[in-house]
Protein backbone atom coordinates (compact mmCIF):
# COMPACT_ATOMS: atom_id res chain seq x y z
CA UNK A 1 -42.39 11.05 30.59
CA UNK A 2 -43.82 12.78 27.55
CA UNK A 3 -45.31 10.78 24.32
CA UNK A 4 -44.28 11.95 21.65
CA UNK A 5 -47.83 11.78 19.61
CA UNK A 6 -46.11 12.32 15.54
CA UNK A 7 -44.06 10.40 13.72
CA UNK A 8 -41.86 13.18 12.54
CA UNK A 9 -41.10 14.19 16.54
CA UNK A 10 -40.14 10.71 17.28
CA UNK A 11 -37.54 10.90 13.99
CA UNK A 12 -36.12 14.19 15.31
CA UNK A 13 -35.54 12.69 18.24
CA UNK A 14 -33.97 9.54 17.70
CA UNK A 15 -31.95 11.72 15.39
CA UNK A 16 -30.75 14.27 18.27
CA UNK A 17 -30.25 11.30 21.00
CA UNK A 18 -28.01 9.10 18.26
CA UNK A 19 -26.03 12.18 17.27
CA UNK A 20 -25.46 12.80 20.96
CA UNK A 21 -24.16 9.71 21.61
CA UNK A 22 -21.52 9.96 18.71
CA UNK A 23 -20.50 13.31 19.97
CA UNK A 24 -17.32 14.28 22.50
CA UNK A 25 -18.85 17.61 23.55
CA UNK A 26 -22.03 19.97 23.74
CA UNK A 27 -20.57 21.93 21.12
CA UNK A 28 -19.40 18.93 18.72
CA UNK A 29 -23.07 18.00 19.49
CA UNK A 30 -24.83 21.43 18.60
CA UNK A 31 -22.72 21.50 15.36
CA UNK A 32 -23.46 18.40 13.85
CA UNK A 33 -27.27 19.23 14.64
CA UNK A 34 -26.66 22.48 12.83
CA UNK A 35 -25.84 20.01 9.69
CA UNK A 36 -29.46 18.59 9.35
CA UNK A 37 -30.98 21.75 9.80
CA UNK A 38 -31.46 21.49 13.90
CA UNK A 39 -30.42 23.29 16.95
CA UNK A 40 -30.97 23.52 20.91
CA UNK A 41 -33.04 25.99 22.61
CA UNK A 42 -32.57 26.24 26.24
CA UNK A 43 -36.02 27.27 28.03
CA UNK A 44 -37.69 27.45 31.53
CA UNK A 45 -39.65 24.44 30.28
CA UNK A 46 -36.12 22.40 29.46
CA UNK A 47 -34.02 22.26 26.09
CA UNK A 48 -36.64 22.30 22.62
CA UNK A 49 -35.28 20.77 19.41
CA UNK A 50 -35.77 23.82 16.59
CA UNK A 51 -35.63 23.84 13.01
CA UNK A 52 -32.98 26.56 11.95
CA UNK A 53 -34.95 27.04 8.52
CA UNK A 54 -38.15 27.93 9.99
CA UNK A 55 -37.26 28.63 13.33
CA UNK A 56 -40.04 26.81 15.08
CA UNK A 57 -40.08 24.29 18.08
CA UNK A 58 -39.67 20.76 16.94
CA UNK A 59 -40.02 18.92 19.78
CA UNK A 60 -38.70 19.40 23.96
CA UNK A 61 -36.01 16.46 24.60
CA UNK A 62 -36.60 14.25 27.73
CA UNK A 63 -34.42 15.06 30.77
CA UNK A 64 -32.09 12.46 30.78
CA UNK A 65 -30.48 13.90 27.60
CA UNK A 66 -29.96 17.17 28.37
């Protein structure tokens, strides 16, 4: 399993995994990410965590939550 080596990647993802777990669906899920800013890239690597302001990879989520 990856280590998440900053602070701020560890925040993002507790963030993403607890607004999971509130959400009924993927697509309740992606919206209320959309509301702080976030969103879900699918890759070859797995899904990434993005900012929608800058547009950059955040973080890549573990594979029991996607």
């Amino acid at each position: 399993m990856k280590q998440y080596t900053s602070e701020s990647e560890t925040e993002i993802l507790n963030l993403v995994l607890r607004e999971r777990s509130m959400a009924v669906s993927e697509r309740e899920w992606q919206h209320r990410l959309r509301g702080y800013g976030y969103a879900i890239k699918d890759t070859t690597e797995g899904r990434i965590v993005t900012s929608l302001v800058r547009g950059s990879l955040l973080c890549s989520l573990p594979a029991h939550a996607a």
